[in-house]
N, C-alpha and C. Protein backbone atom coordinates (compact mmCIF):
# COMPACT_ATOMS: atom_id res chain seq x y z
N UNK A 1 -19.93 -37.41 -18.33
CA UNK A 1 -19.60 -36.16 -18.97
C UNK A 1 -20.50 -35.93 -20.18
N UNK A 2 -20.77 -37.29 -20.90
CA UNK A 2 -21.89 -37.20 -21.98
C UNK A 2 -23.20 -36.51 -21.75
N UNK A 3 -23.48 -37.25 -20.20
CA UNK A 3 -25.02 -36.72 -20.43
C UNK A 3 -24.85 -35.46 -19.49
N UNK A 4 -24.06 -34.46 -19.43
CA UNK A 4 -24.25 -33.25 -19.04
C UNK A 4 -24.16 -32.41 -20.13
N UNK A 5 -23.07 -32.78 -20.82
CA UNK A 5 -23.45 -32.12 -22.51
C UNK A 5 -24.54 -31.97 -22.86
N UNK A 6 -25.55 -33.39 -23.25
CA UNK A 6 -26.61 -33.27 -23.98
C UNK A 6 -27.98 -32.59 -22.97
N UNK A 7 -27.55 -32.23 -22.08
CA UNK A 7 -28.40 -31.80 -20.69
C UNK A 7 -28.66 -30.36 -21.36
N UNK A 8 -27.29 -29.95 -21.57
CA UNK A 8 -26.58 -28.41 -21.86
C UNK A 8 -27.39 -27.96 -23.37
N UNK A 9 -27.04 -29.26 -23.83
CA UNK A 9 -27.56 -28.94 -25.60
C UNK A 9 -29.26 -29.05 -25.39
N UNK A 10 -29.61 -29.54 -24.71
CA UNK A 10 -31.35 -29.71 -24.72
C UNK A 10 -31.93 -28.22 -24.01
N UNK A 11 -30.82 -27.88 -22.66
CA UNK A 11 -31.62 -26.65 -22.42
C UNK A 11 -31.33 -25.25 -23.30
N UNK A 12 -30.18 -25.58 -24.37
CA UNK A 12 -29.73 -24.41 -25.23
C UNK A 12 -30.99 -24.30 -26.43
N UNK A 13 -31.58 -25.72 -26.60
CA UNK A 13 -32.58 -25.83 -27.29
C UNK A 13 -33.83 -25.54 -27.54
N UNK A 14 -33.85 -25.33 -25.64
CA UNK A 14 -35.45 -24.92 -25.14
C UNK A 14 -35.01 -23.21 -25.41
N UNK A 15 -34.43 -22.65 -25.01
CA UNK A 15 -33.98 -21.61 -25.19
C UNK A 15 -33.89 -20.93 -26.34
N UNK A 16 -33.59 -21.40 -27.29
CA UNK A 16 -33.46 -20.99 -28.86
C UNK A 16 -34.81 -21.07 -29.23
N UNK A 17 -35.64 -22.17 -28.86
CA UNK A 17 -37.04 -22.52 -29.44
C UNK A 17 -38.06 -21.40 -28.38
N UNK A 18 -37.66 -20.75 -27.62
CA UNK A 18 -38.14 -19.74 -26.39
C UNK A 18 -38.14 -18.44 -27.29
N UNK A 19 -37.00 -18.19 -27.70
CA UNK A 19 -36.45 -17.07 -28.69
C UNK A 19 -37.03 -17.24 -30.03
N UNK A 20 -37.42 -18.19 -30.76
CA UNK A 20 -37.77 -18.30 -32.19
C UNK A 20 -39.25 -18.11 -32.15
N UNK A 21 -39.91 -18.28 -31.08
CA UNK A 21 -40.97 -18.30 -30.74
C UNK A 21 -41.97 -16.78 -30.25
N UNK A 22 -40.97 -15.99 -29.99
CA UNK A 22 -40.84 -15.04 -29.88
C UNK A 22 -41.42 -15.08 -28.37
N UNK A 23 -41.26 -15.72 -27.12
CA UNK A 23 -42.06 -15.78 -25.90
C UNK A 23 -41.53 -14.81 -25.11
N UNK A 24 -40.08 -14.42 -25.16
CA UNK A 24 -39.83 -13.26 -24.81
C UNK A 24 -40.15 -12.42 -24.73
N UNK A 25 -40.28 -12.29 -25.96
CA UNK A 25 -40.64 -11.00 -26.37
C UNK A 25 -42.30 -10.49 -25.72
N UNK A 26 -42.75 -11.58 -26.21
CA UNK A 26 -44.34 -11.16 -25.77
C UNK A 26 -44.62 -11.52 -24.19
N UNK A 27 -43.50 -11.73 -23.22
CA UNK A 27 -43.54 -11.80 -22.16
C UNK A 27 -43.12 -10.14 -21.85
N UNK A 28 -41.85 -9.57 -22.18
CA UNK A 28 -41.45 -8.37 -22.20
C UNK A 28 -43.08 -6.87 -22.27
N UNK A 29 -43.60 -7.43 -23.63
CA UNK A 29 -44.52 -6.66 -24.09
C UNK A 29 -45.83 -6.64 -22.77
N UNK A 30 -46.25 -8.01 -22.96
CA UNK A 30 -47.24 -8.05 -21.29
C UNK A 30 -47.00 -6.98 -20.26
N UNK A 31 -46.02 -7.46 -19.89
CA UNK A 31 -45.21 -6.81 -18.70
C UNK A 31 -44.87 -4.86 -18.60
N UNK A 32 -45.13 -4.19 -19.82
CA UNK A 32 -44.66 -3.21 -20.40
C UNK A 32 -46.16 -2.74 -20.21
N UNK A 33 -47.05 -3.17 -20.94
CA UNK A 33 -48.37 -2.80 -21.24
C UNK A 33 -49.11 -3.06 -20.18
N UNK A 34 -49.18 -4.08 -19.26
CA UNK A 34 -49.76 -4.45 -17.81
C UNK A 34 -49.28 -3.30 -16.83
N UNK A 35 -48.40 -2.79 -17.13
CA UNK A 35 -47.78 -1.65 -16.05
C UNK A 35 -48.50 -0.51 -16.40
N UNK A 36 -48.34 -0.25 -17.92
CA UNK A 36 -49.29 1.28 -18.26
C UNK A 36 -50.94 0.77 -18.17
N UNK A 37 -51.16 -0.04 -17.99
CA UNK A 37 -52.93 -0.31 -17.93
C UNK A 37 -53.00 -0.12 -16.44
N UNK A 38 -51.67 -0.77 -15.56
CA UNK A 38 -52.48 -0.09 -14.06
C UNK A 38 -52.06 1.31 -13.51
N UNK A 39 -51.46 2.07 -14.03
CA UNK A 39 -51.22 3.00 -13.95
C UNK A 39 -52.41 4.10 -14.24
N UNK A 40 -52.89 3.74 -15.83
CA UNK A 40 -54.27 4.17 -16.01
C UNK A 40 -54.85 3.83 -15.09
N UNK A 41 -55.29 2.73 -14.63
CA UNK A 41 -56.64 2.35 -13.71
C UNK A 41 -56.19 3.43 -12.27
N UNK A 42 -54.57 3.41 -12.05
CA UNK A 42 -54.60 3.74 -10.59
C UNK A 42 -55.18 5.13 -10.77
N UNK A 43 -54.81 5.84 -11.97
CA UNK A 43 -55.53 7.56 -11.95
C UNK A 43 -57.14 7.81 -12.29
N UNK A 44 -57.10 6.69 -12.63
CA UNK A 44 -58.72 6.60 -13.40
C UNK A 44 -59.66 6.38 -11.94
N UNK A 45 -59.11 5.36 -11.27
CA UNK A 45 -59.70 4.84 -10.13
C UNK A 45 -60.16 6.01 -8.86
N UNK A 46 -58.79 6.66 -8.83
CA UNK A 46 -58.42 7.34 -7.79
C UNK A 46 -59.81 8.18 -8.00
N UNK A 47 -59.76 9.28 -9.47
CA UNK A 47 -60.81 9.99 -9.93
C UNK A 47 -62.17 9.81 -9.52
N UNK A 48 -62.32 8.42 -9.93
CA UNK A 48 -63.81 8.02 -9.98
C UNK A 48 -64.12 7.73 -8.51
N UNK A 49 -63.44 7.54 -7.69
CA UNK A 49 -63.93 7.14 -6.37
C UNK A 49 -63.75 5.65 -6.47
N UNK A 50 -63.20 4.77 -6.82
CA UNK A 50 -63.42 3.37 -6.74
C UNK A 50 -62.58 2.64 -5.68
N UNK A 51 -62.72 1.79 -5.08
CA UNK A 51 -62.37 1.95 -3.98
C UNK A 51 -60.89 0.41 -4.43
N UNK A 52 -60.04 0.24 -3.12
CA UNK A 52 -58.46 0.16 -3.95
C UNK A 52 -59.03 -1.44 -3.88
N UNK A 53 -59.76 -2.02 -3.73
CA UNK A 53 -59.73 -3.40 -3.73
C UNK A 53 -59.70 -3.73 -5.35
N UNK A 54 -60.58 -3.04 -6.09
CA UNK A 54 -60.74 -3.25 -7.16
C UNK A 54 -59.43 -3.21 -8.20
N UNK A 55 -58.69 -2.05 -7.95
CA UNK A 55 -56.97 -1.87 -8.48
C UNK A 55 -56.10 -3.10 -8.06
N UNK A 56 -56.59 -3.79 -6.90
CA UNK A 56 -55.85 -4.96 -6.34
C UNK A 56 -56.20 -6.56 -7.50
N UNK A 57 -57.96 -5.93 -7.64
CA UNK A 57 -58.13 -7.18 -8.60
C UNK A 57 -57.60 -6.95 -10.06
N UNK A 58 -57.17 -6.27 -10.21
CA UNK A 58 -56.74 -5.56 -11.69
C UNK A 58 -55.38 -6.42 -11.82
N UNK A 59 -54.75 -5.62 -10.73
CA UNK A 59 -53.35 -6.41 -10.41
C UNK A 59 -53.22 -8.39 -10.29
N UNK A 60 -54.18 -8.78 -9.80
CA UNK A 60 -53.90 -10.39 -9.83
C UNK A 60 -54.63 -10.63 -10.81
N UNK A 61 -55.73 -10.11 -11.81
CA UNK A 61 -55.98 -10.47 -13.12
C UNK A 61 -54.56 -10.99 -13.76
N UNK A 62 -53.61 -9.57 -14.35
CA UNK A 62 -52.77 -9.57 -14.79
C UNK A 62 -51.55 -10.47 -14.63
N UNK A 63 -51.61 -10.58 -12.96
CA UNK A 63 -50.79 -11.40 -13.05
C UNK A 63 -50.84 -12.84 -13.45
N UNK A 64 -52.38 -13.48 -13.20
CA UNK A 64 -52.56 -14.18 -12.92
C UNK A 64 -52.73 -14.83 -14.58
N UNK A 65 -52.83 -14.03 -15.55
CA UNK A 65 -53.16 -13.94 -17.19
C UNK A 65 -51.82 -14.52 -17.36
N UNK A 66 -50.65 -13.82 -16.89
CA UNK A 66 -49.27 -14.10 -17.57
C UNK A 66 -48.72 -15.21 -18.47
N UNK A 67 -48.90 -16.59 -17.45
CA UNK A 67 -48.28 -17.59 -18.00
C UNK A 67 -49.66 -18.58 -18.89
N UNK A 68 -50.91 -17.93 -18.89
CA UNK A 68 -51.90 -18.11 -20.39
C UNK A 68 -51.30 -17.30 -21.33
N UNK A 69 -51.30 -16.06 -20.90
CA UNK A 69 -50.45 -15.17 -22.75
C UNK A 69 -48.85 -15.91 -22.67
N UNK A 70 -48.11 -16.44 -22.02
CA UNK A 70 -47.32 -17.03 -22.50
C UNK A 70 -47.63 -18.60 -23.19
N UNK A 71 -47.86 -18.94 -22.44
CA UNK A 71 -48.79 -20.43 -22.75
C UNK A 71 -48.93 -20.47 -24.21
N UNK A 72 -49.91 -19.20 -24.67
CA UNK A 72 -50.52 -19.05 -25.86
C UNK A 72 -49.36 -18.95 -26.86
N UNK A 73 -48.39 -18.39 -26.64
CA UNK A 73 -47.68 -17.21 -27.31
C UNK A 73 -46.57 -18.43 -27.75
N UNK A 74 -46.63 -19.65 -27.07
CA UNK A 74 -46.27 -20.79 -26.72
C UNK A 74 -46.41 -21.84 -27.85
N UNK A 75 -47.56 -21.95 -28.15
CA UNK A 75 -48.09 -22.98 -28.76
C UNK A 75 -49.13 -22.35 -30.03
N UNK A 76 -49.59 -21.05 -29.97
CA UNK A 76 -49.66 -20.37 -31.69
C UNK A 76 -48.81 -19.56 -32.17
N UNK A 77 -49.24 -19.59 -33.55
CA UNK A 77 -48.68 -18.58 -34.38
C UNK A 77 -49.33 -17.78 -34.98
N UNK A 78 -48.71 -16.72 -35.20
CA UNK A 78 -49.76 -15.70 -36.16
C UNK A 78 -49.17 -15.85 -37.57
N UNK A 79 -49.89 -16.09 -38.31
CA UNK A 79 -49.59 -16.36 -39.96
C UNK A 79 -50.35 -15.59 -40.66
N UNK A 80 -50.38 -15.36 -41.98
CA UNK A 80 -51.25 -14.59 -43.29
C UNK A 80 -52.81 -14.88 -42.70
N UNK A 81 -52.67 -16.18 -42.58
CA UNK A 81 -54.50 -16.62 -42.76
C UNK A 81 -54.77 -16.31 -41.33
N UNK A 82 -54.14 -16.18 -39.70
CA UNK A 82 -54.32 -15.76 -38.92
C UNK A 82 -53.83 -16.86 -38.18
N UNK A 83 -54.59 -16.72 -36.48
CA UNK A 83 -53.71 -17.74 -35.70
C UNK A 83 -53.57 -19.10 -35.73
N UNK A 84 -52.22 -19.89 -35.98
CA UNK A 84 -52.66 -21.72 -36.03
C UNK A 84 -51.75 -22.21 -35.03
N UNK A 85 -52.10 -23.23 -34.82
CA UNK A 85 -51.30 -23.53 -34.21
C UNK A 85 -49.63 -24.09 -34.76
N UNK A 86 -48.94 -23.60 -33.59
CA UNK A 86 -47.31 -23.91 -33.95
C UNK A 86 -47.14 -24.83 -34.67
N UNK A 87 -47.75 -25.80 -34.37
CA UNK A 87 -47.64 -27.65 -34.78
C UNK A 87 -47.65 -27.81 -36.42
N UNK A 88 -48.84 -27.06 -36.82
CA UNK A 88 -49.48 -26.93 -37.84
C UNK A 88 -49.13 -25.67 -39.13
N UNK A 89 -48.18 -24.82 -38.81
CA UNK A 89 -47.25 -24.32 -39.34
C UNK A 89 -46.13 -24.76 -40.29
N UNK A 90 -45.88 -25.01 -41.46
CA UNK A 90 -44.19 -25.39 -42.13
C UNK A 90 -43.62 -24.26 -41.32
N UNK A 91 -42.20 -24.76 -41.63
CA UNK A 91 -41.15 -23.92 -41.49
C UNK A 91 -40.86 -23.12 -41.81
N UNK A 92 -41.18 -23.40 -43.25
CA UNK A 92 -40.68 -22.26 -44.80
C UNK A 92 -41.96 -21.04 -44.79
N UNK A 93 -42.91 -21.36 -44.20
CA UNK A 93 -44.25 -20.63 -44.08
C UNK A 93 -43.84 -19.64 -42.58
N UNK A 94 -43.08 -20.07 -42.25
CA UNK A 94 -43.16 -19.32 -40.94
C UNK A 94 -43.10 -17.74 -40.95
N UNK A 95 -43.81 -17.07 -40.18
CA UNK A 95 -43.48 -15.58 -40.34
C UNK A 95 -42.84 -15.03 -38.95
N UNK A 96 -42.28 -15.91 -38.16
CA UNK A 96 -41.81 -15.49 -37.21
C UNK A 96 -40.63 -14.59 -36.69
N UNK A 97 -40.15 -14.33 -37.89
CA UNK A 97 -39.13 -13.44 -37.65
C UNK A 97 -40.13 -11.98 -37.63
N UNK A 98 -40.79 -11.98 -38.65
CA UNK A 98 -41.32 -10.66 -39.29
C UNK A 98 -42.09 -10.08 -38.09
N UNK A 99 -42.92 -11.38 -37.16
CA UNK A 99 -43.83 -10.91 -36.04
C UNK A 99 -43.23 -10.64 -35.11
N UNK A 100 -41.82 -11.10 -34.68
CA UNK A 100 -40.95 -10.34 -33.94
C UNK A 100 -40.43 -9.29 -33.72
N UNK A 101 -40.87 -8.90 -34.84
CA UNK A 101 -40.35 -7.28 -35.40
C UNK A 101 -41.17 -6.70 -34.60
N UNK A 102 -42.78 -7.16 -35.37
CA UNK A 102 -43.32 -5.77 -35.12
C UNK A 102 -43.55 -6.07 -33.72
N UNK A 103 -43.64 -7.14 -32.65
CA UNK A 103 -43.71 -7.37 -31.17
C UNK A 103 -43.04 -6.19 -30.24
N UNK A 104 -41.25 -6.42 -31.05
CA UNK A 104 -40.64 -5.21 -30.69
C UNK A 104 -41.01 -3.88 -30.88
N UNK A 105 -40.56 -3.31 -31.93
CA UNK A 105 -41.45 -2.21 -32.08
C UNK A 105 -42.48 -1.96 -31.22
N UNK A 106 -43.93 -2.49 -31.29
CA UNK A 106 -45.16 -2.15 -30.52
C UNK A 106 -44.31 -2.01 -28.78
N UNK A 107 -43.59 -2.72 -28.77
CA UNK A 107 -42.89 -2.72 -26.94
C UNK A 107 -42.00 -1.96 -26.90
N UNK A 108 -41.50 -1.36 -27.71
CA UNK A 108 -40.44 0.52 -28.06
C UNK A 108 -41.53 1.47 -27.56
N UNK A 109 -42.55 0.90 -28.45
CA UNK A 109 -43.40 2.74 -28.64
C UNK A 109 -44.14 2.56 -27.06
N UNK A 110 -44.36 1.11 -26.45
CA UNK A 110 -45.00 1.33 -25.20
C UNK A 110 -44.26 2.16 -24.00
N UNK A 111 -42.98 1.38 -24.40
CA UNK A 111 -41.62 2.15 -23.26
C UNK A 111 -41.61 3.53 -23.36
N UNK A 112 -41.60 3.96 -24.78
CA UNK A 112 -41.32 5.12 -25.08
C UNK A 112 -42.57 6.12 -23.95
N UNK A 113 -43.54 5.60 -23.96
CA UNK A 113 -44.42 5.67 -23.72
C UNK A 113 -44.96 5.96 -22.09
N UNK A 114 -44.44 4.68 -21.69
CA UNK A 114 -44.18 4.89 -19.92
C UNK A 114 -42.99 5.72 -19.61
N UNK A 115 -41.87 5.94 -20.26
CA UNK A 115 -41.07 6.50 -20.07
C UNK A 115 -41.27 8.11 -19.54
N UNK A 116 -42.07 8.63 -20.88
CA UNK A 116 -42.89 10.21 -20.80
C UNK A 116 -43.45 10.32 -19.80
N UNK A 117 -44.56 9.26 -19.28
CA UNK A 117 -45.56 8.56 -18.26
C UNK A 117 -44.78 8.91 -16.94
N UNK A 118 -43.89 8.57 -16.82
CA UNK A 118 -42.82 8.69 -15.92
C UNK A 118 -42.49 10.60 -15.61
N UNK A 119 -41.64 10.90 -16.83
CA UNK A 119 -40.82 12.31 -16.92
C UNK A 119 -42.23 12.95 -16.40
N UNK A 120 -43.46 12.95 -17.25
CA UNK A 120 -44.23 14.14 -17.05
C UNK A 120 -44.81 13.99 -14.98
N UNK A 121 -45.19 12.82 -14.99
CA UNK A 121 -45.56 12.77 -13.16
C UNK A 121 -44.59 12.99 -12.60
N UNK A 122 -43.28 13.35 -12.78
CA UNK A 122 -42.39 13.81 -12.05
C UNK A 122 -42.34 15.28 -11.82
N UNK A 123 -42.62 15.82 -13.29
CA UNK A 123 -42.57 17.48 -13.50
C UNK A 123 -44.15 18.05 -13.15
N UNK A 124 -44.97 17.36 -12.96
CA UNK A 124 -46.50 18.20 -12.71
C UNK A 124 -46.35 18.30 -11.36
N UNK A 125 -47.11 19.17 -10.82
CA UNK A 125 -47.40 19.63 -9.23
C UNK A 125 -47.76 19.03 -8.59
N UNK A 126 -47.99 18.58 -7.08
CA UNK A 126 -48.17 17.62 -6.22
C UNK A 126 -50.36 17.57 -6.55
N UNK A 127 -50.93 16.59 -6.47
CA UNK A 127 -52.07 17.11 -6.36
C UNK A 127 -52.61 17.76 -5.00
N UNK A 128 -53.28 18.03 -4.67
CA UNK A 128 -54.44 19.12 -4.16
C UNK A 128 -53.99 18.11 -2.80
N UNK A 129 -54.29 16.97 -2.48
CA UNK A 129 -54.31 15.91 -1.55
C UNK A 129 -52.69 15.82 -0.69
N UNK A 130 -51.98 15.64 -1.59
CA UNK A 130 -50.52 15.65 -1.02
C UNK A 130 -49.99 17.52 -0.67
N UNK A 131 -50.28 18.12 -1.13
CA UNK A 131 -50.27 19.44 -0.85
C UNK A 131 -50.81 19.76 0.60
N UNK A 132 -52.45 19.45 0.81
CA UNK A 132 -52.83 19.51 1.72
C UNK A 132 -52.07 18.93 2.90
N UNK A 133 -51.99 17.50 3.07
CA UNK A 133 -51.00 16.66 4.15
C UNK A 133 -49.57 17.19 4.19
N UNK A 134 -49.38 18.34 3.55
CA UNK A 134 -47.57 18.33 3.27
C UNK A 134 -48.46 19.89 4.69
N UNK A 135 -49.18 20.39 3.94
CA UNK A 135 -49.18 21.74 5.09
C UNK A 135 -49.61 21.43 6.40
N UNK A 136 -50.53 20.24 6.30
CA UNK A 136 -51.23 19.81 7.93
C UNK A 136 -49.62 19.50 8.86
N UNK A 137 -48.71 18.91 8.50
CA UNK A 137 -47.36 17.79 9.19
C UNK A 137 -46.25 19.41 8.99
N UNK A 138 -46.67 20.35 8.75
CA UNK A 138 -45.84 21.66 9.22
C UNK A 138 -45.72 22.23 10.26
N UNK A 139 -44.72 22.43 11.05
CA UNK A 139 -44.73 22.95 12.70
C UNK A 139 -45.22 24.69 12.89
N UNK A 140 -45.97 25.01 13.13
CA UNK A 140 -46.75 26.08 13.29
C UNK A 140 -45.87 27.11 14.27
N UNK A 141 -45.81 28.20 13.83
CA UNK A 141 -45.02 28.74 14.71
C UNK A 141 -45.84 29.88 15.91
């Protein structure tokens, strides 16, 4: 019964040190900002003629980045003098609450952001392309 307790208390630990760390958060933010970057690329792409393999490599970049920006996000910190490592940080020096802040924030204004991203491609007109295929698949009378 002991060592399921301290099982319990070690993974409440990793967890708290997950959260103090702010990895969440900057997992959240990735994930937020990786969505509006392919979104850009998919309209940007479409535009330019580029053909979809390339939107595909965009996509396993990103994904494939994830658990390095966590990794990172992991094992530095951002402080006054700039990034050090966690290790090498005091406690009392820590600014980790404060960088949590603004993590959040910056991942508000992104949402806020895809959100509009969202409302407005819902309310604009079909383009020129889907218009066309909507009149070709019409039964002619």
């Amino acid at each position: 019964m002991m060592q399921s307790t301290g099982h319990r208390d070690q993974s409440l630990s990793v967890f708290a040190e997950l959260k103090r760390r702010n990895v969440f958060r900057v997992a959240l933010l990735y994930i937020i900002a990786g969505w509006l970057v392919l979104q850009l690329v998919s309209i940007l792409f479409e535009q330019m003629g580029i053909p979809g393999w390339a939107f595909r490599l965009i996509f396993a970049l990103l994904i494939f980045c994830l658990p390095i920006v966590l990794a990172f996000s992991w094992v530095c910190e951002i402080t006054p003098e700039g990034l050090k490592r966690e290790q090498l940080v005091e406690a009392e020096t820590s600014i980790t609450t404060r960088t949590g802040r603004k993590i959040t924030i910056i991942t508000v204004i992104l949402l806020v952001f895809a959100i509009l991203m969202l409302v407005v491609g819902q309310m604009t007109p079909a383009t020129t392309t889907e218009r066309d295929s909507a009149v070709i698949m019409e039964p002619k009378e």
